[in-house]
Each structure stands twice: as structure tokens, then as C-alpha cells.
PDB file of N, CA and C in Angstrom:
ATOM      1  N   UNK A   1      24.867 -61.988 -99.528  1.00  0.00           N
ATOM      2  CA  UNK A   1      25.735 -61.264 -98.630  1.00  0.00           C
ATOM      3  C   UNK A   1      26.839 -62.224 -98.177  1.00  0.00           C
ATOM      4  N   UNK A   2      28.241 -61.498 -98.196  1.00  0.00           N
ATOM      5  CA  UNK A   2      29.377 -62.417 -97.369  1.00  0.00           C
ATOM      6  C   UNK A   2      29.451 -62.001 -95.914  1.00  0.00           C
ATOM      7  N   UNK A   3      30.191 -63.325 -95.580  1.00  0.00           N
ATOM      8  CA  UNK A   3      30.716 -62.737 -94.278  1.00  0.00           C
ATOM      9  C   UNK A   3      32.220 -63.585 -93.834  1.00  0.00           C
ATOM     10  N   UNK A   4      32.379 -63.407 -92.665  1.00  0.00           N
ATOM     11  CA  UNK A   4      33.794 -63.708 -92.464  1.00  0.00           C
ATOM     12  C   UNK A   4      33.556 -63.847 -90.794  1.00  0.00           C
ATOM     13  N   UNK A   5      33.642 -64.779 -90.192  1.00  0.00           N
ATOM     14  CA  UNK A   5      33.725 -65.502 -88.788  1.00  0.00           C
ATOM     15  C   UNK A   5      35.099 -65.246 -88.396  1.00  0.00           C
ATOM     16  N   UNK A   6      35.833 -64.401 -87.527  1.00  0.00           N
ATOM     17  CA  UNK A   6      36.945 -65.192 -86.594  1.00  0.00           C
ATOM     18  C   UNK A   6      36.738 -65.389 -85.188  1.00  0.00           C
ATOM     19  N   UNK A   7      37.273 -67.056 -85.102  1.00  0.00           N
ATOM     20  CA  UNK A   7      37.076 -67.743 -84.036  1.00  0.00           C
ATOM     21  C   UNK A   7      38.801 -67.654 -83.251  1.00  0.00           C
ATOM     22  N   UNK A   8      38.753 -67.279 -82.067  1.00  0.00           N
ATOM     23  CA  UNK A   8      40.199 -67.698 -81.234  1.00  0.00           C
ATOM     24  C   UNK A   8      39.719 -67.935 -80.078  1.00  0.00           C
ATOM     25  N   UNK A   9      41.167 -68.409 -79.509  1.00  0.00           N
ATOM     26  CA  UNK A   9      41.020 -68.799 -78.234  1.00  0.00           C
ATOM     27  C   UNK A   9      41.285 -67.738 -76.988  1.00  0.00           C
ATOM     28  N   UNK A  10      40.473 -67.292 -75.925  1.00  0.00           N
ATOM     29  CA  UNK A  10      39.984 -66.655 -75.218  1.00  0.00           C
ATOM     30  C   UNK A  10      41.603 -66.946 -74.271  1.00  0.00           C
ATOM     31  N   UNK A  11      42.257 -65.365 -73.828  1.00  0.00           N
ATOM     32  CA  UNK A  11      43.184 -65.221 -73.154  1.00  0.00           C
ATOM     33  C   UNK A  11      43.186 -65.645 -71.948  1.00  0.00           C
ATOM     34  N   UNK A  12      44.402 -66.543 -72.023  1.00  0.00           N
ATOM     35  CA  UNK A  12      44.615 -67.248 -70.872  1.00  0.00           C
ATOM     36  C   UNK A  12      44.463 -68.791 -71.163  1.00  0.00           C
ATOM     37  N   UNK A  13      43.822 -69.191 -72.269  1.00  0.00           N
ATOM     38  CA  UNK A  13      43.382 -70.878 -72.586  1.00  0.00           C
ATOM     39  C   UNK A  13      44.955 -71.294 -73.108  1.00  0.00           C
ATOM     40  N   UNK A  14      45.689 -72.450 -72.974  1.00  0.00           N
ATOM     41  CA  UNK A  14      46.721 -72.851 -73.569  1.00  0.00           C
ATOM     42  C   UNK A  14      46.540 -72.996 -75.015  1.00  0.00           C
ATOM     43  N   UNK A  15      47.068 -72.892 -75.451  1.00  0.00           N
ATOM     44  CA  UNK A  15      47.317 -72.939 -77.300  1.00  0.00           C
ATOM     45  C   UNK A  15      48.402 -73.813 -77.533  1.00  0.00           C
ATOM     46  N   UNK A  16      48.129 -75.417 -77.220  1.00  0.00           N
ATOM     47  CA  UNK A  16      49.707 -76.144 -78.047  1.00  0.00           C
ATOM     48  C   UNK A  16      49.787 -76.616 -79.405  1.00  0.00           C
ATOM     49  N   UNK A  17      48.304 -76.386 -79.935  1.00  0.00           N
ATOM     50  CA  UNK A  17      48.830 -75.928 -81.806  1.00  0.00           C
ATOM     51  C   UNK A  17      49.678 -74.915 -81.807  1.00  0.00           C
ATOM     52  N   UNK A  18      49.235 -73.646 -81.132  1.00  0.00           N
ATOM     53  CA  UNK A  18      50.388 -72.479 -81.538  1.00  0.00           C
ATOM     54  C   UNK A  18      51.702 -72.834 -80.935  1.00  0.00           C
ATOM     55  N   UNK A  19      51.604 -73.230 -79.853  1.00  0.00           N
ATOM     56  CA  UNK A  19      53.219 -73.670 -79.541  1.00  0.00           C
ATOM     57  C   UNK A  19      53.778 -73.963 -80.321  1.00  0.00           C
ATOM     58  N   UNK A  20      53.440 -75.485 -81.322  1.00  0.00           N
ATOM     59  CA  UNK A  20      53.928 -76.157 -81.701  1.00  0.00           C
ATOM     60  C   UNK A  20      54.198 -75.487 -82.962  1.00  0.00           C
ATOM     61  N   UNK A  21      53.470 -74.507 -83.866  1.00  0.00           N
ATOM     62  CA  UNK A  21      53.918 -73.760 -84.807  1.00  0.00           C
ATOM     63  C   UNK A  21      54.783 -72.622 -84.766  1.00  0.00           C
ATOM     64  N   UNK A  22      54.564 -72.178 -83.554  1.00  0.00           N
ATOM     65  CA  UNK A  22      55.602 -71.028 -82.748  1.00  0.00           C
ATOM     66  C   UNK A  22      57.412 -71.910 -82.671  1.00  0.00           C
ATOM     67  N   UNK A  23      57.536 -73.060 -82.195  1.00  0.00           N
ATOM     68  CA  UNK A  23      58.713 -73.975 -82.285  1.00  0.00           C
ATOM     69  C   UNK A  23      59.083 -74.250 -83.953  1.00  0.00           C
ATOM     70  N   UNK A  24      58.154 -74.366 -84.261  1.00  0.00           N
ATOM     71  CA  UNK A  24      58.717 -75.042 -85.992  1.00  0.00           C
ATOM     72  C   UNK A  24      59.242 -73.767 -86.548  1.00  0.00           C
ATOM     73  N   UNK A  25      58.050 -72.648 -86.658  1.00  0.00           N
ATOM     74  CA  UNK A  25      59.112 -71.187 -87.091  1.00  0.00           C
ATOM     75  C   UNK A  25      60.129 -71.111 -86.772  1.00  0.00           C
ATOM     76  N   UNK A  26      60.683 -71.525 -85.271  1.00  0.00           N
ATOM     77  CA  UNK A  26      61.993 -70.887 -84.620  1.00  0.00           C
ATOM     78  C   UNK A  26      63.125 -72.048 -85.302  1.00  0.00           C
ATOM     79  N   UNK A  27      62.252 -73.273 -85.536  1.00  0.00           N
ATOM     80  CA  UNK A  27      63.284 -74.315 -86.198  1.00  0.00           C
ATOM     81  C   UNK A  27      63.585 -73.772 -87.478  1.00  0.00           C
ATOM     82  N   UNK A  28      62.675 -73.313 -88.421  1.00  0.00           N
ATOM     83  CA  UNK A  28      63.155 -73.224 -89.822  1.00  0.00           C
ATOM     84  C   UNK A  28      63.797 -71.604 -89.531  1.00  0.00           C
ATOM     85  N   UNK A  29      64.719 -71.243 -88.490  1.00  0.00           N
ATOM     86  CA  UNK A  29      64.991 -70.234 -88.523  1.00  0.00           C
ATOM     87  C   UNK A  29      64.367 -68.488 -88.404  1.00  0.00           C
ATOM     88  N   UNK A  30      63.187 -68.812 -88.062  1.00  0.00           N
ATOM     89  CA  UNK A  30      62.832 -67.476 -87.877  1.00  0.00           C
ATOM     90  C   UNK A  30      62.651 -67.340 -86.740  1.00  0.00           C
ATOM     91  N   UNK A  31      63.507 -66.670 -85.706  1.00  0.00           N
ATOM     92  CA  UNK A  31      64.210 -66.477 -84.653  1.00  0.00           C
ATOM     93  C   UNK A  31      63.034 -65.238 -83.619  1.00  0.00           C
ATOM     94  N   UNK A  32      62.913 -64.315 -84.333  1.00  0.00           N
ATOM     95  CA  UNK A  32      61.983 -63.118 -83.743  1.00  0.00           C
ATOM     96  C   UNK A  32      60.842 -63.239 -83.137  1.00  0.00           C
ATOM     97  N   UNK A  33      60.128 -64.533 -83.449  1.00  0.00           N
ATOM     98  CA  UNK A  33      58.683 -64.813 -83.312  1.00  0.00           C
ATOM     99  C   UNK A  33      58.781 -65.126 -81.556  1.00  0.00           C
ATOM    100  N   UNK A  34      57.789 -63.970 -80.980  1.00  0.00           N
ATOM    101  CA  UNK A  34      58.166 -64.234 -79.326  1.00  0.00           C
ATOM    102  C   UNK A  34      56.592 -65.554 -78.915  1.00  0.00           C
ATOM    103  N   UNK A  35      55.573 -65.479 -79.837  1.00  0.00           N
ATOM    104  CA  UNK A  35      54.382 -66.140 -79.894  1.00  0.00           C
ATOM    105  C   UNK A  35      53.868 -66.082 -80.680  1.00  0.00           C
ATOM    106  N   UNK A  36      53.221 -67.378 -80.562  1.00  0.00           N
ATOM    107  CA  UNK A  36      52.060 -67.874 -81.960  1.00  0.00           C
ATOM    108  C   UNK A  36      50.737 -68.350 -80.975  1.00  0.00           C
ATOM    109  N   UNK A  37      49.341 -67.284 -81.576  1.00  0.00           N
ATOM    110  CA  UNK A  37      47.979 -68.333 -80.774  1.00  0.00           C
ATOM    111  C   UNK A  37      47.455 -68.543 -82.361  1.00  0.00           C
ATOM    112  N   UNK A  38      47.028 -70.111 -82.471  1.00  0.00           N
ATOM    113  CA  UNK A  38      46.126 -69.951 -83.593  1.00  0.00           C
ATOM    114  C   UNK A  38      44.507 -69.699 -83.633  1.00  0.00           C
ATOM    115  N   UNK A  39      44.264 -69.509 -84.695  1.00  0.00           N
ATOM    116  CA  UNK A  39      42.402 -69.690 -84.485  1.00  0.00           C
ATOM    117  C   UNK A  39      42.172 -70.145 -85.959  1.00  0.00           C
ATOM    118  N   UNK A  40      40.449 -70.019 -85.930  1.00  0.00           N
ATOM    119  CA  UNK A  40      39.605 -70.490 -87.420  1.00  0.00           C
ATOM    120  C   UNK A  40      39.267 -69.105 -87.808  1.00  0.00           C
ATOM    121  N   UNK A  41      39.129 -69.157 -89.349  1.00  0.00           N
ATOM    122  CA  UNK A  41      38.510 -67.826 -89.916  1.00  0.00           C
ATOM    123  C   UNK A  41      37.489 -69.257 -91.041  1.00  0.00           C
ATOM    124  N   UNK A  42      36.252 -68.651 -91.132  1.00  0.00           N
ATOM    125  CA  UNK A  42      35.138 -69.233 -91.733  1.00  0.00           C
ATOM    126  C   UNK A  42      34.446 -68.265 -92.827  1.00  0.00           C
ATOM    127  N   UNK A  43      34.692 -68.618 -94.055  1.00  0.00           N
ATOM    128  CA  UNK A  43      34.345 -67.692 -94.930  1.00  0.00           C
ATOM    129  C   UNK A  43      32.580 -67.870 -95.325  1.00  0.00           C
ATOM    130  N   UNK A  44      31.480 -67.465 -94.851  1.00  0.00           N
ATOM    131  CA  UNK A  44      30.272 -67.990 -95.559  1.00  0.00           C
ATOM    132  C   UNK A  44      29.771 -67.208 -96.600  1.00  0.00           C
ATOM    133  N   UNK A  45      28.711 -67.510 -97.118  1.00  0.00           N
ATOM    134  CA  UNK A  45      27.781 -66.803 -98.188  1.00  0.00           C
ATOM    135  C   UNK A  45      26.332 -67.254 -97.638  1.00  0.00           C
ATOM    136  N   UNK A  46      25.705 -65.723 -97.326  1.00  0.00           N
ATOM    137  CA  UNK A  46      24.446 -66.010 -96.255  1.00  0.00           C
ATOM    138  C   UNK A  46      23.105 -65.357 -97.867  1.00  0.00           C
ATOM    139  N   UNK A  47      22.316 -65.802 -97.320  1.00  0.00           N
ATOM    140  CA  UNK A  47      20.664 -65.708 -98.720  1.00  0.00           C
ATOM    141  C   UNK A  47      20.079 -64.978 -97.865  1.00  0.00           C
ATOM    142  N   UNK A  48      20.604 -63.805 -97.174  1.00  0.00           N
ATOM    143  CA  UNK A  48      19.691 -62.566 -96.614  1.00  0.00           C
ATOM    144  C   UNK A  48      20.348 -61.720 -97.437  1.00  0.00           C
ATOM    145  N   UNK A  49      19.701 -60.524 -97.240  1.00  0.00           N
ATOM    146  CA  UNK A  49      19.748 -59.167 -98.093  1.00  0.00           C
ATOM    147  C   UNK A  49      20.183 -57.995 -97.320  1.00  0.00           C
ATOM    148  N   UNK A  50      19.995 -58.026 -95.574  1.00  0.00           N
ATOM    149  CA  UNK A  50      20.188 -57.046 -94.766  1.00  0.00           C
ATOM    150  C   UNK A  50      21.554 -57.188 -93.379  1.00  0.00           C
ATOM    151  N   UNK A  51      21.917 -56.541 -93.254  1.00  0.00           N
ATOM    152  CA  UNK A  51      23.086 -56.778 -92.265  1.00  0.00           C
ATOM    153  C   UNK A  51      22.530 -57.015 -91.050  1.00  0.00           C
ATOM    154  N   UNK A  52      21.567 -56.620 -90.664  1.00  0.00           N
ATOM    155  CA  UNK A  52      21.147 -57.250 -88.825  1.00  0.00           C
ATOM    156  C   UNK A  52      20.711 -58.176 -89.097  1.00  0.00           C
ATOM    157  N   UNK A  53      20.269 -58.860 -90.009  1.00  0.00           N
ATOM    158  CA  UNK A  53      19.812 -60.160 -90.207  1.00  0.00           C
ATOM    159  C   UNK A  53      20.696 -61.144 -90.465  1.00  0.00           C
ATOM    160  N   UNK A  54      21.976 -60.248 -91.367  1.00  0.00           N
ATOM    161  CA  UNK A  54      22.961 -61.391 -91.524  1.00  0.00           C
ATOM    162  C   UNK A  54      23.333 -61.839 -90.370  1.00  0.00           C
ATOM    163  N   UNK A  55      23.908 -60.703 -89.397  1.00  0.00           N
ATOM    164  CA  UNK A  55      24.665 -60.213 -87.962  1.00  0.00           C
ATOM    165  C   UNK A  55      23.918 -61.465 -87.422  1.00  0.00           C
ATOM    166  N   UNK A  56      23.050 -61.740 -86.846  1.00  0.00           N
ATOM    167  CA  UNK A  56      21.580 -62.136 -86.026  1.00  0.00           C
ATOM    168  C   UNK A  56      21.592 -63.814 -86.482  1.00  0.00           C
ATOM    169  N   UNK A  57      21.899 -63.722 -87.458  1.00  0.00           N
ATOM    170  CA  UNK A  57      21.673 -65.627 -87.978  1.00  0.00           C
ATOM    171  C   UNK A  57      23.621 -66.098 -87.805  1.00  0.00           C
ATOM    172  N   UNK A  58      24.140 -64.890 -87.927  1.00  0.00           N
ATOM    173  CA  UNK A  58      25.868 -65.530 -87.699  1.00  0.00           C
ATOM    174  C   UNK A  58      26.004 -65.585 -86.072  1.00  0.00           C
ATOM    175  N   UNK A  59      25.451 -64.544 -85.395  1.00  0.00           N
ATOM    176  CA  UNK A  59      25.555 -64.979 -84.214  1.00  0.00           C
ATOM    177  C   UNK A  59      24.985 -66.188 -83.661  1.00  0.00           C
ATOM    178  N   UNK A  60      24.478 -66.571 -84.193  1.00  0.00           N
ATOM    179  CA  UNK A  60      23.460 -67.840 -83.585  1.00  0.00           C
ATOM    180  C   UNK A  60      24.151 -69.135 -83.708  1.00  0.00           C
ATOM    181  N   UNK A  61      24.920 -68.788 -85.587  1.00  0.00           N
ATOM    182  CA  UNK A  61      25.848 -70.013 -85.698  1.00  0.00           C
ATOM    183  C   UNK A  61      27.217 -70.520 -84.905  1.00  0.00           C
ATOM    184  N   UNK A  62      27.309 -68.915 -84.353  1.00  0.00           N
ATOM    185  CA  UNK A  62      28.631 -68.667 -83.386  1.00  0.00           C
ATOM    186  C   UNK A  62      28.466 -69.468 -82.116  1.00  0.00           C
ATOM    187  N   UNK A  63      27.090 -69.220 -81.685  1.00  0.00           N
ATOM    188  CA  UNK A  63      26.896 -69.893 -80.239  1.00  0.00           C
ATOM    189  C   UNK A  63      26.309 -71.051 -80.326  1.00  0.00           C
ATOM    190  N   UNK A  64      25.638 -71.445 -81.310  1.00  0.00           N
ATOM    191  CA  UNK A  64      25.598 -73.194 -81.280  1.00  0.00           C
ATOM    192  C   UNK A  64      26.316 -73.797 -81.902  1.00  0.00           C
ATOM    193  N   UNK A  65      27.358 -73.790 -83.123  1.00  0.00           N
ATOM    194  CA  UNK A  65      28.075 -74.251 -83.117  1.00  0.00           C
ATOM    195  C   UNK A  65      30.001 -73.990 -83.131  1.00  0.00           C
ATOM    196  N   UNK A  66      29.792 -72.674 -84.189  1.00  0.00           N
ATOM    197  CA  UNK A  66      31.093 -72.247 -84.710  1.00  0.00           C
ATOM    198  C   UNK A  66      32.463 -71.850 -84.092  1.00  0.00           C
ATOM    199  N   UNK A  67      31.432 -71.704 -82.494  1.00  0.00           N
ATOM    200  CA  UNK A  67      32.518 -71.444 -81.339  1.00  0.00           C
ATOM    201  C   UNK A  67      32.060 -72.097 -80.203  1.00  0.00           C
ATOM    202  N   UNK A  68      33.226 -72.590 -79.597  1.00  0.00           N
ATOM    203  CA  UNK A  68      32.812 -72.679 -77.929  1.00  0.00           C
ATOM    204  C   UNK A  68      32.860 -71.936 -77.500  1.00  0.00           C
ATOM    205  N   UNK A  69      31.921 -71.306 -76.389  1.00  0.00           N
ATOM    206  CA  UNK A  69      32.438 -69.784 -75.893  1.00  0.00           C
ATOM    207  C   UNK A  69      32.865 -69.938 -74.706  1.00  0.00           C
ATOM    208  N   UNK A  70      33.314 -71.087 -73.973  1.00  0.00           N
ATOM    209  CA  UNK A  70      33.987 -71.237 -73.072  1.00  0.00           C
ATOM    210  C   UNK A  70      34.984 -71.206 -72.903  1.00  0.00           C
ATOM    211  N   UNK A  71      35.642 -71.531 -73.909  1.00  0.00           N
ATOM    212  CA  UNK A  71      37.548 -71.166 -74.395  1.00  0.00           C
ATOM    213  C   UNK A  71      37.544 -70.399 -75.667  1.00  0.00           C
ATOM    214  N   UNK A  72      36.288 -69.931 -76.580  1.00  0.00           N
ATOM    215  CA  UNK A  72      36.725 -69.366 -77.595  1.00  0.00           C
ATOM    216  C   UNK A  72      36.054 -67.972 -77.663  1.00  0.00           C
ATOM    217  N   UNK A  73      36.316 -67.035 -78.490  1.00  0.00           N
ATOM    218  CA  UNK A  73      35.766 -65.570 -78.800  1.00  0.00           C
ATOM    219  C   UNK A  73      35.269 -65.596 -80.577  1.00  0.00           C
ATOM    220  N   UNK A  74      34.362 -64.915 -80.761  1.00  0.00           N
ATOM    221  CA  UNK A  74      34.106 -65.061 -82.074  1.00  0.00           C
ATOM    222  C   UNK A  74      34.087 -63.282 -82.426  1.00  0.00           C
ATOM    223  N   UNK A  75      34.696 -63.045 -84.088  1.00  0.00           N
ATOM    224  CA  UNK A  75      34.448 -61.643 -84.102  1.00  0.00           C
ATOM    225  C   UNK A  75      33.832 -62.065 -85.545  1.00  0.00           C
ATOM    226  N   UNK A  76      32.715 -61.180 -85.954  1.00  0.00           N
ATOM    227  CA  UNK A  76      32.189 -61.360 -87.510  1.00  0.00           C
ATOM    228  C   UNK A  76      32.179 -60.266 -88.335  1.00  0.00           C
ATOM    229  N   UNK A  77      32.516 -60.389 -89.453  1.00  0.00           N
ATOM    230  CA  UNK A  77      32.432 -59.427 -90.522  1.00  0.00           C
ATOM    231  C   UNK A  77      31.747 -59.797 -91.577  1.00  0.00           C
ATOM    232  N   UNK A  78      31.054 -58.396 -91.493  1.00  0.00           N
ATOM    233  CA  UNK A  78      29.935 -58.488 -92.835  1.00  0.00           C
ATOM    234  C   UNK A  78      29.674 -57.938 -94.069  1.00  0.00           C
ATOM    235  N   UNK A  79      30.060 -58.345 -95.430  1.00  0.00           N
ATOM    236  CA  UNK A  79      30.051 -57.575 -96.353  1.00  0.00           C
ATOM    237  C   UNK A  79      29.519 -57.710 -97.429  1.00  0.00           C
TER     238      UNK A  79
END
């Protein structure tokens, strides 16, 4: 089974990676961009067979390691 982790940062936390990529867009000319937040996307390949089980072992990886959940949010997809 696949899955797909996205990790961001929880509204309201500063983002000066995204700043700083939000400024470089506006340098190489792309003018429109009003904000940039970045995050992680984590592609795995899990050796279960069932989706609450996948769900159940990704959440676990979410909260001990894959996210902080103090500044971050995790959303998972399972396929």
C-alpha cells in the first residue's frame, strides 16, 4: 500500500523559508504571488494490506516523528 504524508506549518507560525521563496519569485519577476508557506510531502510504501492499519501506523509516524505538532499539521493519503 502507498501513501502520501503532508506536513505544514500550523496558522499563525512564521514561515521564513516561505518568505524567502515568496521574495526570490517576486525577484525573478513573478510579481502576483501575494504568499508563499512551505511544507514536506513524504511519499512511503507501507507492508500492510488494509487502510485503518495503514491510517493507524502513519499516524503514529506523524506524532513521533514526521511532524511536530506544535507548529506543524499533518494530512495523509492513502492509496
Amino acid at each position: 500500500m502507498k501513501a502520501r504524508v503532508f506536513v505544514t506549518l500550523k496558522d499563525g507560525i512564521h514561515d521564513p523559508q516561505g518568505k524567502a521563496i515568496e521574495g526570490a519569485l517576486k525577484a525573478l519577476g513573478i510579481k502576483d504571488v501575494a504568499s508563499v508557506r512551505q511544507g514536506k510531502i513524504f511519499d512511503i510504501e507501507l507492508a500492510v494490506g488494509e487502510r485503518a492499519a495503514a491510517e493507524e501506523l502513519l499516524r503514529g509516524a506523524c506524532e513521533k516523528l514526521l511532524a511536530n505538532q506544535i507548529v506543524e499539521n499533518f494530512e495523509l493519503e492513502v492509496f
